[in-house]
C-alpha atoms as a PDB file:
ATOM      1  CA  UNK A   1      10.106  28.241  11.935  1.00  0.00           C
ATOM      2  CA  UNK A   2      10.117  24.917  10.300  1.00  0.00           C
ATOM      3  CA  UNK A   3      11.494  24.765   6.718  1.00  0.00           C
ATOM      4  CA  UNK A   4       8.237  23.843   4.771  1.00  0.00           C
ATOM      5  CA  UNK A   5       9.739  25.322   0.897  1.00  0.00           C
ATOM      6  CA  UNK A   6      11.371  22.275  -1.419  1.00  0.00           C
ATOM      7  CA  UNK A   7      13.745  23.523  -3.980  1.00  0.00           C
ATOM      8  CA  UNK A   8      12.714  20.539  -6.194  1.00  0.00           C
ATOM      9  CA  UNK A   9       9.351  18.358  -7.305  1.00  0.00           C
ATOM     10  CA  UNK A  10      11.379  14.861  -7.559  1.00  0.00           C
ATOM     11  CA  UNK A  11      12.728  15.871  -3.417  1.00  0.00           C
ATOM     12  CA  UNK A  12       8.968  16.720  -2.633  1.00  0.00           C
ATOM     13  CA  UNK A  13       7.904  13.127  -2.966  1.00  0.00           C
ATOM     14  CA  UNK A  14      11.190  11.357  -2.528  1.00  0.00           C
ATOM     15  CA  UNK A  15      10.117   9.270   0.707  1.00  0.00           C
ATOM     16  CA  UNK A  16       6.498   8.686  -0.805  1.00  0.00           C
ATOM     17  CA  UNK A  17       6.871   4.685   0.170  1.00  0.00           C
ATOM     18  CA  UNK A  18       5.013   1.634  -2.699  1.00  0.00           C
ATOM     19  CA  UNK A  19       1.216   1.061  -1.537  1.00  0.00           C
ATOM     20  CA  UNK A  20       0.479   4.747  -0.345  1.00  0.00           C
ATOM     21  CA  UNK A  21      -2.744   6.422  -1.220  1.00  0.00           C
ATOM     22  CA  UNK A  22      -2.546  10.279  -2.638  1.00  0.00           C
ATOM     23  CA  UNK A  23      -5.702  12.609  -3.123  1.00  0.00           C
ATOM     24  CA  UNK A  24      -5.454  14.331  -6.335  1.00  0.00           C
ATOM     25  CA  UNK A  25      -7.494  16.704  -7.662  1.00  0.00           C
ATOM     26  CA  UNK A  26      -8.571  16.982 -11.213  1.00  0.00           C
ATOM     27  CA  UNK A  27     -10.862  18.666 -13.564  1.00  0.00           C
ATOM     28  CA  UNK A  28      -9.503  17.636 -16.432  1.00  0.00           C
ATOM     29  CA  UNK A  29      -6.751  19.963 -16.691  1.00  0.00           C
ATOM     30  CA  UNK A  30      -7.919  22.874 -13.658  1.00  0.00           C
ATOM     31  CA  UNK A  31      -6.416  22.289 -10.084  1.00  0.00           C
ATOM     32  CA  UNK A  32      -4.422  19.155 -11.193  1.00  0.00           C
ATOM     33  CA  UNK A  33      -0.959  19.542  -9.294  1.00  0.00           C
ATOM     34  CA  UNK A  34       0.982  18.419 -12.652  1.00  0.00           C
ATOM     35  CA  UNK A  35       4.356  18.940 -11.248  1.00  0.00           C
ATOM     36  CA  UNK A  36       3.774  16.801  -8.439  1.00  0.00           C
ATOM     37  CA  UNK A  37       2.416  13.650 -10.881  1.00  0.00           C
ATOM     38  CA  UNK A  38       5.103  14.427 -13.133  1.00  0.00           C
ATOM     39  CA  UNK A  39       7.704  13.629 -10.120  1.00  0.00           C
ATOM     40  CA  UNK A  40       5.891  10.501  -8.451  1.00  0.00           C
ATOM     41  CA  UNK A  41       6.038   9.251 -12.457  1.00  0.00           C
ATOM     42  CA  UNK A  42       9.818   9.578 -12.472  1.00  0.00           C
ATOM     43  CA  UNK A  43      10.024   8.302  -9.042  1.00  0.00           C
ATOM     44  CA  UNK A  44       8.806   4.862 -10.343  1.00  0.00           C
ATOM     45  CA  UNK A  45       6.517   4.303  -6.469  1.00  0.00           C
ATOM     46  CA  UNK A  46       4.502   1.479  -7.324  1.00  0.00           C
ATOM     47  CA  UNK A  47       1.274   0.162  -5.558  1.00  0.00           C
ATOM     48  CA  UNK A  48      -0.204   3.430  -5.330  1.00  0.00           C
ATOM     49  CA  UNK A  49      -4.065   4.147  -4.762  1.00  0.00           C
ATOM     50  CA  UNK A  50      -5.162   7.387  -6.129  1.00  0.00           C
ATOM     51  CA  UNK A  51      -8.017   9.079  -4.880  1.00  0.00           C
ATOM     52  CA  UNK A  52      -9.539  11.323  -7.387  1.00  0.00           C
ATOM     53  CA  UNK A  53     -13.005  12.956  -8.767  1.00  0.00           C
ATOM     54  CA  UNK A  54     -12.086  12.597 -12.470  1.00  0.00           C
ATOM     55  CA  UNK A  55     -10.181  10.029 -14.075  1.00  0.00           C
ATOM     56  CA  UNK A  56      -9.318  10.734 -17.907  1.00  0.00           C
ATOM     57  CA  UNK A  57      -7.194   8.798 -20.608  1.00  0.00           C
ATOM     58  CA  UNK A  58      -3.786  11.387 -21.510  1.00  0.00           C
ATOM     59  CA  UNK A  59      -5.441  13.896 -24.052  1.00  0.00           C
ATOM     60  CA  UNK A  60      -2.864  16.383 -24.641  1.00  0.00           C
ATOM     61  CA  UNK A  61       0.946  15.790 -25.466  1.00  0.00           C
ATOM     62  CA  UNK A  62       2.720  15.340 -22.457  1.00  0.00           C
ATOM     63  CA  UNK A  63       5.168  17.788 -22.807  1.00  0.00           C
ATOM     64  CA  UNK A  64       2.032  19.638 -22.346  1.00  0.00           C
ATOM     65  CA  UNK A  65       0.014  18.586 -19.923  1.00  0.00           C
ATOM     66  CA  UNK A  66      -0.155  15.417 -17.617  1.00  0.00           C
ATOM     67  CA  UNK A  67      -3.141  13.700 -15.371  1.00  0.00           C
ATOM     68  CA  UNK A  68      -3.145  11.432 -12.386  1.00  0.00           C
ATOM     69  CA  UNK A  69      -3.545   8.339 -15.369  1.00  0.00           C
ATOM     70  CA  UNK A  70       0.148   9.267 -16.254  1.00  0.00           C
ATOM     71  CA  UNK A  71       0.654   6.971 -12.642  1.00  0.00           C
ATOM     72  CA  UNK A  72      -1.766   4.248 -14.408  1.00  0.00           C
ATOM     73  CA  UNK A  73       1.076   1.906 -14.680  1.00  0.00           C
ATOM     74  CA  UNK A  74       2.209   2.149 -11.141  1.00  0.00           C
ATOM     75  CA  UNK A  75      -1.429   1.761  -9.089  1.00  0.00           C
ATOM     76  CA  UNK A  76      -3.216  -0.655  -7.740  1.00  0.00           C
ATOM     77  CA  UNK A  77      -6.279   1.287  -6.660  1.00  0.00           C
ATOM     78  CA  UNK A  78      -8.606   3.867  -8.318  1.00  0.00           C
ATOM     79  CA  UNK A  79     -11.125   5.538  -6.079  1.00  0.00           C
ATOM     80  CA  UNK A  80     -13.288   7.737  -8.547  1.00  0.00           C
ATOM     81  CA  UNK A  81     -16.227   9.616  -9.637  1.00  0.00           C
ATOM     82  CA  UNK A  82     -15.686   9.530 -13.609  1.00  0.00           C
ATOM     83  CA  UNK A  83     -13.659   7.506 -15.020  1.00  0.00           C
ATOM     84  CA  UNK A  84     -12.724   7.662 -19.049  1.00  0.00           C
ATOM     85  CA  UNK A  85     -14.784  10.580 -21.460  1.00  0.00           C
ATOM     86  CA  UNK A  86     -17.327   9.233 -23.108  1.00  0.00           C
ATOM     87  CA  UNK A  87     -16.766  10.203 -26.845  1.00  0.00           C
ATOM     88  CA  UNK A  88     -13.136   8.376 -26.005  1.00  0.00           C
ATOM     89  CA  UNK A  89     -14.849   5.144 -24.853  1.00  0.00           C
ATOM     90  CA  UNK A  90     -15.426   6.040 -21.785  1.00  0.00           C
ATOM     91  CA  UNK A  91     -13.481   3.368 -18.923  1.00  0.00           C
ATOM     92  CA  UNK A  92     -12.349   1.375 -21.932  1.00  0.00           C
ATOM     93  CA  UNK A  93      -8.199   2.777 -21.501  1.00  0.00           C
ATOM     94  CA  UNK A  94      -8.622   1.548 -17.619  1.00  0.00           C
ATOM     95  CA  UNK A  95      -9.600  -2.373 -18.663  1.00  0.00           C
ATOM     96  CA  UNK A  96      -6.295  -3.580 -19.339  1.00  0.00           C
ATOM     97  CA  UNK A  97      -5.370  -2.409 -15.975  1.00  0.00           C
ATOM     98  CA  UNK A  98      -7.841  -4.185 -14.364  1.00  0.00           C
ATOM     99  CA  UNK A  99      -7.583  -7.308 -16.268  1.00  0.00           C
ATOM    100  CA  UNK A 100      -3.501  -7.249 -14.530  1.00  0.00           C
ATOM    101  CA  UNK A 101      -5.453  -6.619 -10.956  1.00  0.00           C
ATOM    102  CA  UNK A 102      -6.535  -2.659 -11.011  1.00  0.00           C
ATOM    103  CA  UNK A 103      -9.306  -2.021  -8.730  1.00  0.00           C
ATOM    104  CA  UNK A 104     -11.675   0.426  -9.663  1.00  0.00           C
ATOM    105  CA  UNK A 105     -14.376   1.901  -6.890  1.00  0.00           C
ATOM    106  CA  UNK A 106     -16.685   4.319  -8.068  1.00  0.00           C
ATOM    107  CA  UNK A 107     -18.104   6.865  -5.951  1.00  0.00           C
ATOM    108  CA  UNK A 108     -20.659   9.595  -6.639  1.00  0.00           C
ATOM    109  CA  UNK A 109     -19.186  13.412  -6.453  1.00  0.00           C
ATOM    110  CA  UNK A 110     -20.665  14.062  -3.063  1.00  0.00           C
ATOM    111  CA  UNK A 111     -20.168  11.096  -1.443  1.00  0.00           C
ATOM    112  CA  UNK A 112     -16.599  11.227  -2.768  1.00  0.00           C
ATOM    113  CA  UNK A 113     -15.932  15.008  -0.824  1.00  0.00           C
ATOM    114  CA  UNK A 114     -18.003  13.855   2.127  1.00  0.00           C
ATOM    115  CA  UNK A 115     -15.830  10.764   2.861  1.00  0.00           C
ATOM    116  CA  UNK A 116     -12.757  12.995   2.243  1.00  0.00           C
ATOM    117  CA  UNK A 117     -14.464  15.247   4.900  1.00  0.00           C
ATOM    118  CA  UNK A 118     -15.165  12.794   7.404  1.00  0.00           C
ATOM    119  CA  UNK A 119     -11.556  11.667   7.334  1.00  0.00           C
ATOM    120  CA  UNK A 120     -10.598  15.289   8.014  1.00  0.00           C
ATOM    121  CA  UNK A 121     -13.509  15.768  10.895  1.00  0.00           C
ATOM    122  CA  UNK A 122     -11.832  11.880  12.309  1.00  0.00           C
ATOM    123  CA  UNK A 123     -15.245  10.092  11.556  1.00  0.00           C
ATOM    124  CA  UNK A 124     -15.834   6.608  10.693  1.00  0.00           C
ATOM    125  CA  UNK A 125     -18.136   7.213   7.554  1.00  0.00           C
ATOM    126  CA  UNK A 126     -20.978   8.750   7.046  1.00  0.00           C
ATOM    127  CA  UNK A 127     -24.464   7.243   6.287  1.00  0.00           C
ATOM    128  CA  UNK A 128     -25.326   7.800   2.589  1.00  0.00           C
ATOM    129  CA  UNK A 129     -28.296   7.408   0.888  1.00  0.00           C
ATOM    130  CA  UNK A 130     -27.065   7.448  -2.467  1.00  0.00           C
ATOM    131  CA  UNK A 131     -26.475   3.764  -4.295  1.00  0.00           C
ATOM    132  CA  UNK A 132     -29.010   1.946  -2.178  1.00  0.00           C
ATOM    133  CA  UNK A 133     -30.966  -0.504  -5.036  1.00  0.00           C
ATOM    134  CA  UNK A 134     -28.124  -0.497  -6.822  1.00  0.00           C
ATOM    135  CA  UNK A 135     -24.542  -2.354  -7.485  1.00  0.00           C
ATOM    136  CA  UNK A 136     -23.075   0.250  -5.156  1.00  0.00           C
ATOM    137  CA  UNK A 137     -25.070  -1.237  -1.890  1.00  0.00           C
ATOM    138  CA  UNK A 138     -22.976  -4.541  -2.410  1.00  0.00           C
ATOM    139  CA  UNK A 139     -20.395  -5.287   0.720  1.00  0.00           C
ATOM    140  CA  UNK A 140     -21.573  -2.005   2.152  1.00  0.00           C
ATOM    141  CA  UNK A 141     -23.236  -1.799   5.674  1.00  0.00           C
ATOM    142  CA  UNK A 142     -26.707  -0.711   5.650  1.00  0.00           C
ATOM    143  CA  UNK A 143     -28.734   0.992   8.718  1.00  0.00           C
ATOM    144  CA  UNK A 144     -32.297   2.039   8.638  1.00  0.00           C
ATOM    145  CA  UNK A 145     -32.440   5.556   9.896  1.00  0.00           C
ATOM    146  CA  UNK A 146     -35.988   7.309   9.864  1.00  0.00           C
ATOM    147  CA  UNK A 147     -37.253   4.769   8.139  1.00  0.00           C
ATOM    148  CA  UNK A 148     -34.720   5.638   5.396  1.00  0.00           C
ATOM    149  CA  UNK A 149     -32.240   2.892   3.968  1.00  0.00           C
ATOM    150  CA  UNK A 150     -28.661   4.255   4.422  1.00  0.00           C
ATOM    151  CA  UNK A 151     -25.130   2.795   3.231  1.00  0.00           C
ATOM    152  CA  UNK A 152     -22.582   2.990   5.302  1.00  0.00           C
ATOM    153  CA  UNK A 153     -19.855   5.135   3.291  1.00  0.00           C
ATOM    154  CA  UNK A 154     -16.450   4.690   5.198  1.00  0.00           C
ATOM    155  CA  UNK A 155     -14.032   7.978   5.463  1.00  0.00           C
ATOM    156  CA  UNK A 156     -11.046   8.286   3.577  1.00  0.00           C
ATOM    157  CA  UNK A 157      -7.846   9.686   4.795  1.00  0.00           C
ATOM    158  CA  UNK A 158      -5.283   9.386   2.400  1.00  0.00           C
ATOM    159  CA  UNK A 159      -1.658   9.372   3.145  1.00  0.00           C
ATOM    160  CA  UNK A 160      -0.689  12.773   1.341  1.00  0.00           C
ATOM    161  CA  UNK A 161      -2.688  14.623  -0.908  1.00  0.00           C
ATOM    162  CA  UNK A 162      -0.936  16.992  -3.860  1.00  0.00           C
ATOM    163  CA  UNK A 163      -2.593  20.041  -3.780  1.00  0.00           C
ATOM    164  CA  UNK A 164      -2.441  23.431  -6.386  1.00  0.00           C
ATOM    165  CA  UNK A 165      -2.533  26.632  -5.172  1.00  0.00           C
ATOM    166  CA  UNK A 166      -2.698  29.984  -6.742  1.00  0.00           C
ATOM    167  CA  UNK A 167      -0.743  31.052  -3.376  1.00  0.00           C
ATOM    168  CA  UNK A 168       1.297  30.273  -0.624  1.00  0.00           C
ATOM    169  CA  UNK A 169       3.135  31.800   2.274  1.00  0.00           C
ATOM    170  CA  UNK A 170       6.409  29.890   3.962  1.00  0.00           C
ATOM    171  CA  UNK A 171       3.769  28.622   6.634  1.00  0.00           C
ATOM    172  CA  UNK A 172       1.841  26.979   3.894  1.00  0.00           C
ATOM    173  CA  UNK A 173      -1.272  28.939   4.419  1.00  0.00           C
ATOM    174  CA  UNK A 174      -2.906  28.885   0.630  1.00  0.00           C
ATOM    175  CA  UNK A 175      -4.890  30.888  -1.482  1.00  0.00           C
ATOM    176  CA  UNK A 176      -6.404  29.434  -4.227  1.00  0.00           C
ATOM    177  CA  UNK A 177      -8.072  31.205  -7.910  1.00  0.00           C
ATOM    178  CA  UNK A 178     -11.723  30.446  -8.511  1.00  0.00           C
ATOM    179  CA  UNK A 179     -12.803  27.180  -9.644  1.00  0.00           C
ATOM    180  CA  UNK A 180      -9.550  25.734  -8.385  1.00  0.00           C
ATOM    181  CA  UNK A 181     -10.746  25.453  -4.823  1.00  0.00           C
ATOM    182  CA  UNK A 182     -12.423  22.523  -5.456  1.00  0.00           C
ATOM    183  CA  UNK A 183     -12.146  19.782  -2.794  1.00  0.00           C
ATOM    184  CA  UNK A 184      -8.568  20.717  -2.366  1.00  0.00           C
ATOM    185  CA  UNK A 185      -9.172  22.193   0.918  1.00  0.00           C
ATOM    186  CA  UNK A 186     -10.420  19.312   2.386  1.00  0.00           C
ATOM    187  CA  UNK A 187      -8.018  16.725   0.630  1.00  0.00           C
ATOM    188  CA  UNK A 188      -5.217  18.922   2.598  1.00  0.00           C
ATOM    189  CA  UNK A 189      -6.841  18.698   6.180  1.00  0.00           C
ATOM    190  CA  UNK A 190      -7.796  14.380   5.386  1.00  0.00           C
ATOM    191  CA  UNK A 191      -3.901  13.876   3.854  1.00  0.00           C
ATOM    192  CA  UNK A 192      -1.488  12.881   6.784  1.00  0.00           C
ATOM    193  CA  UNK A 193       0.715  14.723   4.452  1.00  0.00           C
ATOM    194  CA  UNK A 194       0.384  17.774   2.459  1.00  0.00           C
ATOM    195  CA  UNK A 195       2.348  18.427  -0.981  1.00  0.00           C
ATOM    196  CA  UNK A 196       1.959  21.678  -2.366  1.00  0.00           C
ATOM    197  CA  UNK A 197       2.859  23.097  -5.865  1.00  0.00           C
ATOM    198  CA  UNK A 198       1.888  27.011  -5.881  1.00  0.00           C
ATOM    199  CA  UNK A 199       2.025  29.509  -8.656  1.00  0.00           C
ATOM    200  CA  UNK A 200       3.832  31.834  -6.002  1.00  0.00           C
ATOM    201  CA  UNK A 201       5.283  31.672  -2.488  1.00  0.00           C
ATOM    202  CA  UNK A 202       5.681  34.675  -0.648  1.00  0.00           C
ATOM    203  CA  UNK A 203       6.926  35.729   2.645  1.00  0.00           C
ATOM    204  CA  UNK A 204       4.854  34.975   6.332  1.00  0.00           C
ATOM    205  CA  UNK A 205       2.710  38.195   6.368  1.00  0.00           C
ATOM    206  CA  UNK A 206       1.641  39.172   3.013  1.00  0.00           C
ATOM    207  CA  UNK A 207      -1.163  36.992   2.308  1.00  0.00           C
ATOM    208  CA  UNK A 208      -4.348  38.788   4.364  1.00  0.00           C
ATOM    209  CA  UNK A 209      -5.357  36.223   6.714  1.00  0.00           C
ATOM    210  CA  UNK A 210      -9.488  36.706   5.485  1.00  0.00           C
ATOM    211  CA  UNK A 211      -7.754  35.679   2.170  1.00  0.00           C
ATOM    212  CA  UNK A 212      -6.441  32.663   3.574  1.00  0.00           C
ATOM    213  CA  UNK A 213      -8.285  28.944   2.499  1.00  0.00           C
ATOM    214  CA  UNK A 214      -5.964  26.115   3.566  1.00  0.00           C
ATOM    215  CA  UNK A 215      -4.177  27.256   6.905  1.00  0.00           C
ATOM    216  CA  UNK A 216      -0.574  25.886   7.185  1.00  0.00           C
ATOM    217  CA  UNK A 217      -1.314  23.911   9.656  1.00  0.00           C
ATOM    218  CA  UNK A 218      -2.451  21.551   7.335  1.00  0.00           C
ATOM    219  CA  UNK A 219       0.557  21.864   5.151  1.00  0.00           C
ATOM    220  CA  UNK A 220       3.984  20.225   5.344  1.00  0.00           C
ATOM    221  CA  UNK A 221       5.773  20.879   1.631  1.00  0.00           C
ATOM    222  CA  UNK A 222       5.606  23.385  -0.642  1.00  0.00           C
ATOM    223  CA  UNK A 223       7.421  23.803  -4.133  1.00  0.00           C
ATOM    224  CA  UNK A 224       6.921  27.029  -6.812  1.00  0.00           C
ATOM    225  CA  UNK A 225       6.006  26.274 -10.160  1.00  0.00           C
ATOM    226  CA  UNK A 226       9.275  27.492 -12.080  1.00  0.00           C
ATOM    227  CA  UNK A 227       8.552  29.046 -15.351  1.00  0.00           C
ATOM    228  CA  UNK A 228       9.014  26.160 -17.565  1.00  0.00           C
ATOM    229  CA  UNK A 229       6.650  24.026 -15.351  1.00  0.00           C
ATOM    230  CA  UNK A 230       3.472  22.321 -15.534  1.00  0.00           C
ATOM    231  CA  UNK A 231       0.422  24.375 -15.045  1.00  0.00           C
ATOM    232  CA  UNK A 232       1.733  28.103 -16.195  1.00  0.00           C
ATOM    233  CA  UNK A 233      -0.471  30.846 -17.466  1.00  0.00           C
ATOM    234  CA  UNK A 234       1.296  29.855 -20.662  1.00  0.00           C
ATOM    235  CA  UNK A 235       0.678  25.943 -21.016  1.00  0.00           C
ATOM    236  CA  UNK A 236      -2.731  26.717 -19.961  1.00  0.00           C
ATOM    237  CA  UNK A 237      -3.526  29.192 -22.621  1.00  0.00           C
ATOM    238  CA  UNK A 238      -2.287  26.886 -25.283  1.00  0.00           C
ATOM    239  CA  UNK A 239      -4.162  23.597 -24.063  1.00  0.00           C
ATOM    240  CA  UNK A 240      -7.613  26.085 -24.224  1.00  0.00           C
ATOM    241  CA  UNK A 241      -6.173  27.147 -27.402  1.00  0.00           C
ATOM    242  CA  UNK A 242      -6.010  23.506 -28.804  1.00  0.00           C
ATOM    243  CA  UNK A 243      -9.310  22.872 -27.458  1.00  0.00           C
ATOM    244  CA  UNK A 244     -11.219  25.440 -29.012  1.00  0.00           C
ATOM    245  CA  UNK A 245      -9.381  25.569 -32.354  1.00  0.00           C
ATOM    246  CA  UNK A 246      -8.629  22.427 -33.369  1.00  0.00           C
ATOM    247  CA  UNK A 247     -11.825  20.772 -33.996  1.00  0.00           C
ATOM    248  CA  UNK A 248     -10.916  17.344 -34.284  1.00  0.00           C
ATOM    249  CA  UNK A 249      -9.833  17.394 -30.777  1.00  0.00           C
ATOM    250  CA  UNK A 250     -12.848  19.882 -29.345  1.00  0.00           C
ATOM    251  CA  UNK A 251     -15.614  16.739 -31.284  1.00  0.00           C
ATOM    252  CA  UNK A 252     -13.782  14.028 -29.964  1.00  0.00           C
ATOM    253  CA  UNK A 253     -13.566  15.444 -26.530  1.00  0.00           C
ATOM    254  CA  UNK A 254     -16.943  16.982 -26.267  1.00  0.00           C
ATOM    255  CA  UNK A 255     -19.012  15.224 -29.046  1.00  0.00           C
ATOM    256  CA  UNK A 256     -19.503  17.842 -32.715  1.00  0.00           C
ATOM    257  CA  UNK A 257     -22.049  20.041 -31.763  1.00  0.00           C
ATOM    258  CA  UNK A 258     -24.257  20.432 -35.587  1.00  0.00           C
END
């Protein structure tokens, strides 16, 4: 059986090369792999484009938490559906980045998980309707299907994706907790490599296989969050915590509700 089960973060992304693109998802703070940021920050890998569906400025201490904008300083590319919170300014922390060369593409949610798809099914693109009459139609093929105007929306495989799991065998089949799901899935079969960070791995056989999301197959690396890592039960109560009791932060986040 290959050895898929990293003892460290910083070895998990150790051959990540400058110029590679990473899926990452993010919420905010649910289903971000943290751990796996955290490393590719120390790690210094420059170039990087970062393939995300939300985008946010750093909005807890980072001893706390951490986003894919902690890598900010080290990318080139930003493929996105929202970028910046409005009550922050919304883009306004990305435009010093892209005065030094940033590129920014925005993409709408679906269109974002259906590209991601297509480079898992080994499509081309898909034909979108979404953007056409607007500023997203610009240096995009478009085809007349039906009598409908479509873009043509290439498919994007990245070259890993970092992925958060609730669960994971030493095959890297994955289970994941609610919400957390997300595009994840799909970011793991697109990736040509697969970074894991799971709240618990267990031994091949006691995940049931009707429980299983992500089959190993799609996996390569997987690390356990250790107790004083990003994304615990604990960290995660005391970010809600902050957000619901300090109101400063809940109104600037979320705009003051009268």
């Amino acid at each position: 059986m290959i050895n898929k089960v990293f003892t460290s973060f910083d070895e998990a992304v150790a051959d990540i090369p400058d110029g590679a693109s990473i899926a990452i998802e993010c919420w905010g703070y649910p289903a971000t792999p943290q751990n796996l940021i955290a490393a590719l920050k120390r790690k210094g890998t420059k170039k990087l484009t970062v393939i995300t569906h939300t985008f946010i400025p750093m909005v807890w201490p980072e001893e706390d938490a951490v986003l894919p904008s902690l890598l900010l300083p080290q990318m080139k590319k930003l493929i996105t559906s929202i970028a910046g919170i409005m009550n922050l300014g919304a883009g306004d922390f990305l435009q010093e980045y892209i005065e030094k060369g940033l590129e920014v593409e925005i993409v709408g949610h679906g269109t974002l998980a259906s590209r991601l798809y297509a480079g898992a099914a080994g499509l081309g693109g898909i034909y979108d309707p979404i953007g056409i009459g607007t500023l997203l139609e610009e240096g995009k093929e478009k085809r007349v299907i039906k009598g409908k105007e479509y873009l043509l929306q290439e498919s994007i495989k990245p070259d890993y994706a970092f992925v958060a799991a609730h669960k994971a065998d030493k095959l890297g089949n994955l289970v994941f907790k609610g919400g957390y799901r997300g595009d994840q899935p799909v970011m793991a079969m697109a990736a040509k490599t697969t970074i894991v960070e799971a709240d618990k791995i267990v031994e091949v056989g006691e995940i049931d296989p009707e429980h299983v999301v992500t089959p190993g197959a799609f996996v390569d690396r997987i690390i356990e969050i250790p107790e004083d890592g990003y994304g615990t039960p604990e960290k995660g109560a005391k970010l809600i915590s902050l957000l619901t009791q300090i109101s400063s932060v809940r109104d600037l986040l979320f705009g003051k509700v009268e």
